[in-house]
PDB file of N, CA and C in Angstrom:
ATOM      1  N   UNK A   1       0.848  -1.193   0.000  1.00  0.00           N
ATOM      2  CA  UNK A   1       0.000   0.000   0.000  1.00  0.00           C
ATOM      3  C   UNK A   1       0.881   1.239   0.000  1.00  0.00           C
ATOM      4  N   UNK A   2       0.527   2.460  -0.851  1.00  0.00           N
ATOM      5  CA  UNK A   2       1.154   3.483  -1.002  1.00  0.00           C
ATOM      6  C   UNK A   2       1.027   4.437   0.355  1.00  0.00           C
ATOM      7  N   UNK A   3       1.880   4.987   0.903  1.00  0.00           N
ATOM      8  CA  UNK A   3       2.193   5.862   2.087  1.00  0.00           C
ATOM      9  C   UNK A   3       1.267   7.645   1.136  1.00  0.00           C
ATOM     10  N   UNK A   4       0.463   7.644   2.398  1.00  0.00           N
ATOM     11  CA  UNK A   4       0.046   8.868   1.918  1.00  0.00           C
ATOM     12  C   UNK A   4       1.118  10.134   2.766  1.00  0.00           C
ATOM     13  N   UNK A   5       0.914  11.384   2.170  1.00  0.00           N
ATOM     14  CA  UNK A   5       1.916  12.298   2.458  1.00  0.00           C
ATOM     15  C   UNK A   5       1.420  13.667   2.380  1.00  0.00           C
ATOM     16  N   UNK A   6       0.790  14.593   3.099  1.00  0.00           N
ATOM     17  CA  UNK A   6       0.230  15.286   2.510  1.00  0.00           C
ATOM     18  C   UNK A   6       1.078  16.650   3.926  1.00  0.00           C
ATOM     19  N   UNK A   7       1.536  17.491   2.565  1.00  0.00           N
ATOM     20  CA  UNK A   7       2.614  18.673   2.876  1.00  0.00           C
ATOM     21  C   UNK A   7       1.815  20.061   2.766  1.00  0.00           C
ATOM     22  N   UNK A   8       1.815  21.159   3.346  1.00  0.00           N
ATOM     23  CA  UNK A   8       1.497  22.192   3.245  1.00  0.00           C
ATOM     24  C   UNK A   8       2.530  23.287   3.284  1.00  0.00           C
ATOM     25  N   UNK A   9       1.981  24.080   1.970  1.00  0.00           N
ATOM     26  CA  UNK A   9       2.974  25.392   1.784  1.00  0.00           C
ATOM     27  C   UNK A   9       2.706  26.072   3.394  1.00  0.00           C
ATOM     28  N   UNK A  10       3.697  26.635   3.653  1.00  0.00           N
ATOM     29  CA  UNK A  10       3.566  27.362   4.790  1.00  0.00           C
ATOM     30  C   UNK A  10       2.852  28.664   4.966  1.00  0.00           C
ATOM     31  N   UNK A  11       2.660  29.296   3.901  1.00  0.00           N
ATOM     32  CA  UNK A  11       1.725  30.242   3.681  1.00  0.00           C
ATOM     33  C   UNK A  11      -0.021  29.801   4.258  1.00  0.00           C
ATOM     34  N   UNK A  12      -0.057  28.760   4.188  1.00  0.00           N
ATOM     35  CA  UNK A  12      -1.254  28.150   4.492  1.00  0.00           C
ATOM     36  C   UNK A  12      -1.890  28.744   5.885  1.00  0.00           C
ATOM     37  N   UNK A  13      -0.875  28.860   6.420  1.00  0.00           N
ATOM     38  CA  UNK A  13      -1.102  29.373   7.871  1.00  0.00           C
ATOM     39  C   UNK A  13      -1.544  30.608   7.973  1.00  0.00           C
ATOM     40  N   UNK A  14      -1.141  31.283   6.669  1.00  0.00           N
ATOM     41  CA  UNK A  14      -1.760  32.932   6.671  1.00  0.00           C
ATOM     42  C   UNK A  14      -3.596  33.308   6.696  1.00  0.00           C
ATOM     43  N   UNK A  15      -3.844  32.049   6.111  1.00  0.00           N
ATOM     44  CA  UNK A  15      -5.457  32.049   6.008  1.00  0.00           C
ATOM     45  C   UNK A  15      -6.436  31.774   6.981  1.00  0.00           C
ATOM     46  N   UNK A  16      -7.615  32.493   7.071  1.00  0.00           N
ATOM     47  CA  UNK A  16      -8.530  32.374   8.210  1.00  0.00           C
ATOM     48  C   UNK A  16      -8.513  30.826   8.317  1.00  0.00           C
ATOM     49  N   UNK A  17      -9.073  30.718   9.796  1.00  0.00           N
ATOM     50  CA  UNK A  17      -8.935  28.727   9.836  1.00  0.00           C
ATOM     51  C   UNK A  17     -10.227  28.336   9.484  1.00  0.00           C
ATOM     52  N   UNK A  18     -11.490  28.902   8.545  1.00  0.00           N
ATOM     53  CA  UNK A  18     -12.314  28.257   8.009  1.00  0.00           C
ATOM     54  C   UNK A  18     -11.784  27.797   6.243  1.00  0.00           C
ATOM     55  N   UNK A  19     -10.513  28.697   6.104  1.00  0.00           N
ATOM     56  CA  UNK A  19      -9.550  28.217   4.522  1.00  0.00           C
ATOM     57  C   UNK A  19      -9.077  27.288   5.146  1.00  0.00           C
ATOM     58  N   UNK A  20      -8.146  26.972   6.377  1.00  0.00           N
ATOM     59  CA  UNK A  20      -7.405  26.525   6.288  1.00  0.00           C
ATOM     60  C   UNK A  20      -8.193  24.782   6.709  1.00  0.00           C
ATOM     61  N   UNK A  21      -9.152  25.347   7.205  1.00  0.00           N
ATOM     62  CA  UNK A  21      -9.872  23.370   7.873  1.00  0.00           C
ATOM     63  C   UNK A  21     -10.420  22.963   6.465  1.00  0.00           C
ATOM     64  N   UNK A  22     -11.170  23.758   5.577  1.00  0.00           N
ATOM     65  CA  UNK A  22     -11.342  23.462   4.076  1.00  0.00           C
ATOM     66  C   UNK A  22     -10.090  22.909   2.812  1.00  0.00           C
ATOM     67  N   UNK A  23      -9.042  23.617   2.782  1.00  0.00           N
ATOM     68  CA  UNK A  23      -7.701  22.914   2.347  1.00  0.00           C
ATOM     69  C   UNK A  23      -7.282  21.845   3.461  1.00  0.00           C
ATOM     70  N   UNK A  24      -7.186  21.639   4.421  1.00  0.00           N
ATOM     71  CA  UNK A  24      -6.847  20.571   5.043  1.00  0.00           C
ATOM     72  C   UNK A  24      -7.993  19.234   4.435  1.00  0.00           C
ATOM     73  N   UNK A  25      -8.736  19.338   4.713  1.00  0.00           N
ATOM     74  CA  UNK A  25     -10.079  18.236   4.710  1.00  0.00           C
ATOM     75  C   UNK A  25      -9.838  18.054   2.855  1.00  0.00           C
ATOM     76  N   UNK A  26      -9.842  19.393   2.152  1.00  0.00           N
ATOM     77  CA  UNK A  26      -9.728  18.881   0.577  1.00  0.00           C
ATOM     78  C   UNK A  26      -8.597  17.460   0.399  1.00  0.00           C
ATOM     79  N   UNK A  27      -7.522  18.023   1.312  1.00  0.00           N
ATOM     80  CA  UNK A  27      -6.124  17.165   0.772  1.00  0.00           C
ATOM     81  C   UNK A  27      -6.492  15.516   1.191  1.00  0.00           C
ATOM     82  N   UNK A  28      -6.879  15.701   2.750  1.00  0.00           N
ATOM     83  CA  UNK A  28      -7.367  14.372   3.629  1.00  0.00           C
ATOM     84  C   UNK A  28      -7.851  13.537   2.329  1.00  0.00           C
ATOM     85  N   UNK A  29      -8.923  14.313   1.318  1.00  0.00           N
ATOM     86  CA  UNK A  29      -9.735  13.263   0.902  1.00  0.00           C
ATOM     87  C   UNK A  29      -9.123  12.703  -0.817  1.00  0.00           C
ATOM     88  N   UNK A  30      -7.948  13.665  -1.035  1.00  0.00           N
ATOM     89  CA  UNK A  30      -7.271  12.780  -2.082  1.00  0.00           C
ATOM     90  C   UNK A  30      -6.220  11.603  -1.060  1.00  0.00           C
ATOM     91  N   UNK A  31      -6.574  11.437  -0.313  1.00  0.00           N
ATOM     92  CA  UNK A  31      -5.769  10.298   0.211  1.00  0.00           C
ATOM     93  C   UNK A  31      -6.864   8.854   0.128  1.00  0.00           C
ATOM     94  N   UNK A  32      -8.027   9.317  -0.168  1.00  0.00           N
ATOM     95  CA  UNK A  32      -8.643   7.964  -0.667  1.00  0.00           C
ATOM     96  C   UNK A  32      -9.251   8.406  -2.140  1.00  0.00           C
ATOM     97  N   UNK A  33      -9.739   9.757  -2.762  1.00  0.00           N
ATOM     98  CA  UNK A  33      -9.832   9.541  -3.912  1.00  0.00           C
ATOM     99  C   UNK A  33      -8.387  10.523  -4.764  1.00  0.00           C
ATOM    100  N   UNK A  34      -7.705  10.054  -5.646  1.00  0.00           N
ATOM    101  CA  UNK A  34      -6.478  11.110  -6.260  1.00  0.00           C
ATOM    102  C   UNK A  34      -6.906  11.398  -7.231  1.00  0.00           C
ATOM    103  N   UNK A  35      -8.044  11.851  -7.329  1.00  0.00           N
ATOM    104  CA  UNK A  35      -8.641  12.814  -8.247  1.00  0.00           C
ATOM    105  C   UNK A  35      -9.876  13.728  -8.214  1.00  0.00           C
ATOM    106  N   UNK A  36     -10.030  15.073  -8.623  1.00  0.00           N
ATOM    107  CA  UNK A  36     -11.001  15.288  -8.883  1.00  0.00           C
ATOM    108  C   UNK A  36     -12.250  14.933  -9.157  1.00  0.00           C
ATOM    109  N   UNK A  37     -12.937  13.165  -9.294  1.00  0.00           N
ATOM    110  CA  UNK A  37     -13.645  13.080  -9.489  1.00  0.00           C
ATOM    111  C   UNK A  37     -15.348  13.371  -8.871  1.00  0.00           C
ATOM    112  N   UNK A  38     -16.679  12.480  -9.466  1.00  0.00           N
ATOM    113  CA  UNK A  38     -17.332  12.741  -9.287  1.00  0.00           C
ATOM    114  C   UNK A  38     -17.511  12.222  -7.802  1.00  0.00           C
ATOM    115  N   UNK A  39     -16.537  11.411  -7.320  1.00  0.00           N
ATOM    116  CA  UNK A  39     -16.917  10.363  -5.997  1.00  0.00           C
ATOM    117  C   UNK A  39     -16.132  11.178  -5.105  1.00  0.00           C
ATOM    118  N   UNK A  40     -14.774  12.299  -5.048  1.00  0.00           N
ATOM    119  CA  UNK A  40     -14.038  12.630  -4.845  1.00  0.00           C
ATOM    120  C   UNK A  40     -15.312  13.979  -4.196  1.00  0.00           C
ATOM    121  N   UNK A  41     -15.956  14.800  -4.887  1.00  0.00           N
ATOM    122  CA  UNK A  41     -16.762  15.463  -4.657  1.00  0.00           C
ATOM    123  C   UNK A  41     -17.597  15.108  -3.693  1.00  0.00           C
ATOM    124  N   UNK A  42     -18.147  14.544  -3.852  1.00  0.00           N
ATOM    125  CA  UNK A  42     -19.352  13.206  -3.050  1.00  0.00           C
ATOM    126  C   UNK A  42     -19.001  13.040  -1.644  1.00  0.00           C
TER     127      UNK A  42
END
């Protein structure tokens, strides 16, 4: 099984923490879908 890894620019920290729990949670969920898709959305 592939090691997930998920890095943040440090700038990240500059953003209110309703950006930053929204980019966090986006990345979380390419760790089970790695793509944009329609299930990825879902």
């Amino acid at each position: 099984m592939k090691e997930n890894k998920i890095e943040f620019h440090p700038r990240c920290m500059e953003f209110s923490p309703a950006v930053a729990d929204y980019i966090i949670v986006h990345e979380l969920c390419h760790t089970v879908h790695k793509d944009h898709s329609k299930a990825f959305w879902s």
